[in-house]
C-alpha atoms as a PDB file:
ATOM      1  CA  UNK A   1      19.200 -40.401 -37.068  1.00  0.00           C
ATOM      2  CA  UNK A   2      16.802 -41.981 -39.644  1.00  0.00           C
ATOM      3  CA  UNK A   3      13.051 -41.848 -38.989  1.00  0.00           C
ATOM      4  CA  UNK A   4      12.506 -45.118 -37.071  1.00  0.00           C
ATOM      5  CA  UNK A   5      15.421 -44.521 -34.485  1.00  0.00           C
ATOM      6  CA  UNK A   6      14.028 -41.011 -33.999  1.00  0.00           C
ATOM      7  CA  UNK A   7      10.281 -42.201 -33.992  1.00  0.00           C
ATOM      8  CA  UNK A   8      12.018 -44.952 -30.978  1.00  0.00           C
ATOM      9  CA  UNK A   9      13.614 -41.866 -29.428  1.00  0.00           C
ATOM     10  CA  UNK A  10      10.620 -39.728 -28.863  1.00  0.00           C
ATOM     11  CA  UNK A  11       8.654 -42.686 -27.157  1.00  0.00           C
ATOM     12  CA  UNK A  12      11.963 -43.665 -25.176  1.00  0.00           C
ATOM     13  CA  UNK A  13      12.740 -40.428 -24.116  1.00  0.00           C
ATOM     14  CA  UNK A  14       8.908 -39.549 -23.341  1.00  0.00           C
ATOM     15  CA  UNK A  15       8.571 -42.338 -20.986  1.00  0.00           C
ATOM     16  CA  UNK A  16      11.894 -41.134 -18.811  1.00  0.00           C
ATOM     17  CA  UNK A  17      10.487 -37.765 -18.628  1.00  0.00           C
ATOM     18  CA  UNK A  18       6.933 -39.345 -17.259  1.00  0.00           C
ATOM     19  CA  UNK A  19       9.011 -41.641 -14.705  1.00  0.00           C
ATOM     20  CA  UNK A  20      10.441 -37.804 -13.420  1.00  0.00           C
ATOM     21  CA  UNK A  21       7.289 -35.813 -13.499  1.00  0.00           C
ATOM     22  CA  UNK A  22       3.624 -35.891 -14.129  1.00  0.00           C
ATOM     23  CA  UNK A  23       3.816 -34.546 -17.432  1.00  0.00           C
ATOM     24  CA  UNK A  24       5.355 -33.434 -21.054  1.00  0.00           C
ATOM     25  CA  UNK A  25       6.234 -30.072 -22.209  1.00  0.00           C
ATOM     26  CA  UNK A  26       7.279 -30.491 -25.352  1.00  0.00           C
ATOM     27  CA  UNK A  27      11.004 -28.564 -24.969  1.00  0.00           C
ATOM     28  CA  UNK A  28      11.797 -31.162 -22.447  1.00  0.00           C
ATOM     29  CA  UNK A  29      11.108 -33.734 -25.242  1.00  0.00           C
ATOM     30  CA  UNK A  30      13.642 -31.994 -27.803  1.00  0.00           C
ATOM     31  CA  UNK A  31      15.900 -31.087 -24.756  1.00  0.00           C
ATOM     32  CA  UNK A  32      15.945 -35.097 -23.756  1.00  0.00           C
ATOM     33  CA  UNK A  33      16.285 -36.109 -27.561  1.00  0.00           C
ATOM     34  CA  UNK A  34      19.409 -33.735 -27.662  1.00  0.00           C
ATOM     35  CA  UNK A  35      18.083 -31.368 -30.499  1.00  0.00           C
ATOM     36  CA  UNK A  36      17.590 -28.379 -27.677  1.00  0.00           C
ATOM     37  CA  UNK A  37      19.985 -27.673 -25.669  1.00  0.00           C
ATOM     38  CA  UNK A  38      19.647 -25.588 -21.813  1.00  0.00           C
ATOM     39  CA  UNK A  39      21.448 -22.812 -22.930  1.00  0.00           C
ATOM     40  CA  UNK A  40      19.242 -22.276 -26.122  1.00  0.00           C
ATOM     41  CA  UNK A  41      16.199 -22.483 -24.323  1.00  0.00           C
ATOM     42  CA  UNK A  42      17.033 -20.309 -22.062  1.00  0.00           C
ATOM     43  CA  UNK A  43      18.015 -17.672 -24.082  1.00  0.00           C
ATOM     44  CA  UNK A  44      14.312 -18.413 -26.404  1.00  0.00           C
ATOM     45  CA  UNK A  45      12.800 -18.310 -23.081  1.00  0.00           C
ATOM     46  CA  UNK A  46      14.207 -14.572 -22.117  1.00  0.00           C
ATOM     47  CA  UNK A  47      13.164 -13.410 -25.601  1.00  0.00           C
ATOM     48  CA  UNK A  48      17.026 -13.016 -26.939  1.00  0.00           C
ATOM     49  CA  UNK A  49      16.141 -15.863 -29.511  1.00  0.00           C
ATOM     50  CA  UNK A  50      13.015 -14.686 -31.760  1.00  0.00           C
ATOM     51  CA  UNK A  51      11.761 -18.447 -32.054  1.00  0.00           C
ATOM     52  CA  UNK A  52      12.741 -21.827 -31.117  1.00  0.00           C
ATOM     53  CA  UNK A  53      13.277 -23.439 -34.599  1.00  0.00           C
ATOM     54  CA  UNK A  54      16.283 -21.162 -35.327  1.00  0.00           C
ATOM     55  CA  UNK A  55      18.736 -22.380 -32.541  1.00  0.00           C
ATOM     56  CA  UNK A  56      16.862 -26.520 -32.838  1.00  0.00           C
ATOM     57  CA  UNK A  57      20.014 -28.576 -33.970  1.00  0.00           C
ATOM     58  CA  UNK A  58      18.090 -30.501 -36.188  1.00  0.00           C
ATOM     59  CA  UNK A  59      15.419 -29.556 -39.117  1.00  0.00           C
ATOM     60  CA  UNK A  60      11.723 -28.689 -39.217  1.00  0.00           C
ATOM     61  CA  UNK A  61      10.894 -32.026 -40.731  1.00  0.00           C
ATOM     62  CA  UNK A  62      12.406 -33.840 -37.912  1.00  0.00           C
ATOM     63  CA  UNK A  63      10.813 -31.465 -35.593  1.00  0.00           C
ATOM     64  CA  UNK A  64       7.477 -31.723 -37.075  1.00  0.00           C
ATOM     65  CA  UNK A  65       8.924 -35.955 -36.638  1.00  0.00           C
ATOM     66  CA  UNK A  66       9.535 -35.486 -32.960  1.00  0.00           C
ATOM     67  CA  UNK A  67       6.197 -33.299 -31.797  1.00  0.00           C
ATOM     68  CA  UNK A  68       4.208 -35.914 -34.298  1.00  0.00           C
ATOM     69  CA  UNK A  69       5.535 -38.690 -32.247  1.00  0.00           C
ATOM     70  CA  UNK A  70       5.299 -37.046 -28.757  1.00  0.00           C
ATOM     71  CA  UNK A  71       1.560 -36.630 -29.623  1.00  0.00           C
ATOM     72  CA  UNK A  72       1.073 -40.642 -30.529  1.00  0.00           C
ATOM     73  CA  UNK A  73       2.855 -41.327 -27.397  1.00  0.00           C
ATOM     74  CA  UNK A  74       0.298 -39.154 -25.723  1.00  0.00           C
ATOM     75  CA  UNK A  75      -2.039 -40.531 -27.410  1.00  0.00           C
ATOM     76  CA  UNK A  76      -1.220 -44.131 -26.369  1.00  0.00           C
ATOM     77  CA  UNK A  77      -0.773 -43.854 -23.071  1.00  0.00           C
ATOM     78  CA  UNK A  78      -4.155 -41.749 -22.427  1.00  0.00           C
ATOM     79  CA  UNK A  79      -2.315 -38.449 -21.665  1.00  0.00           C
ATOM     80  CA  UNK A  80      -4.261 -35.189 -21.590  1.00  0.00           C
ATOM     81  CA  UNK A  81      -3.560 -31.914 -22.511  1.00  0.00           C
ATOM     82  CA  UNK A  82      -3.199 -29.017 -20.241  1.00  0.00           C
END
């Protein structure tokens, strides 16, 4: 996915997770984008994965892309942080 498409993504994807809940955590951004899958998580979550980046199906550049994005879209639509 080039950078436009995946710059599309992130606000596309953001705005589904919004209609669902009252906020975004970013792993449900990279889970919705399909970089981050359940299982993965999961297993980062429970400490038998030493950080997230090694089991993201994509690179850091595109992660850096995606968490980049989800802040503009944030930013945008007046969203806070917690």
């Amino acid at each position: 996915m080039n950078n436009i498409k995946l710059k599309q993504k992130v606000h596309s994807v953001a705005y589904d997770i919004l209609k669902e809940k009252i906020y975004i955590a970013p792993v449900d951004m990279l889970m919705g984008i399909g970089v981050l899958s359940a299982k993965d998580y999961e297993n980062w979550q429970f400490g038998r994965v030493p950080y997230l980046e090694k089991v993201c199906k994509t690179s850091l550049s595109k992660l850096a892309l995606i968490i980049k994005g989800l802040r503009a879209f944030a930013r945008q639509n007046h969203l806070k942080p917690s």
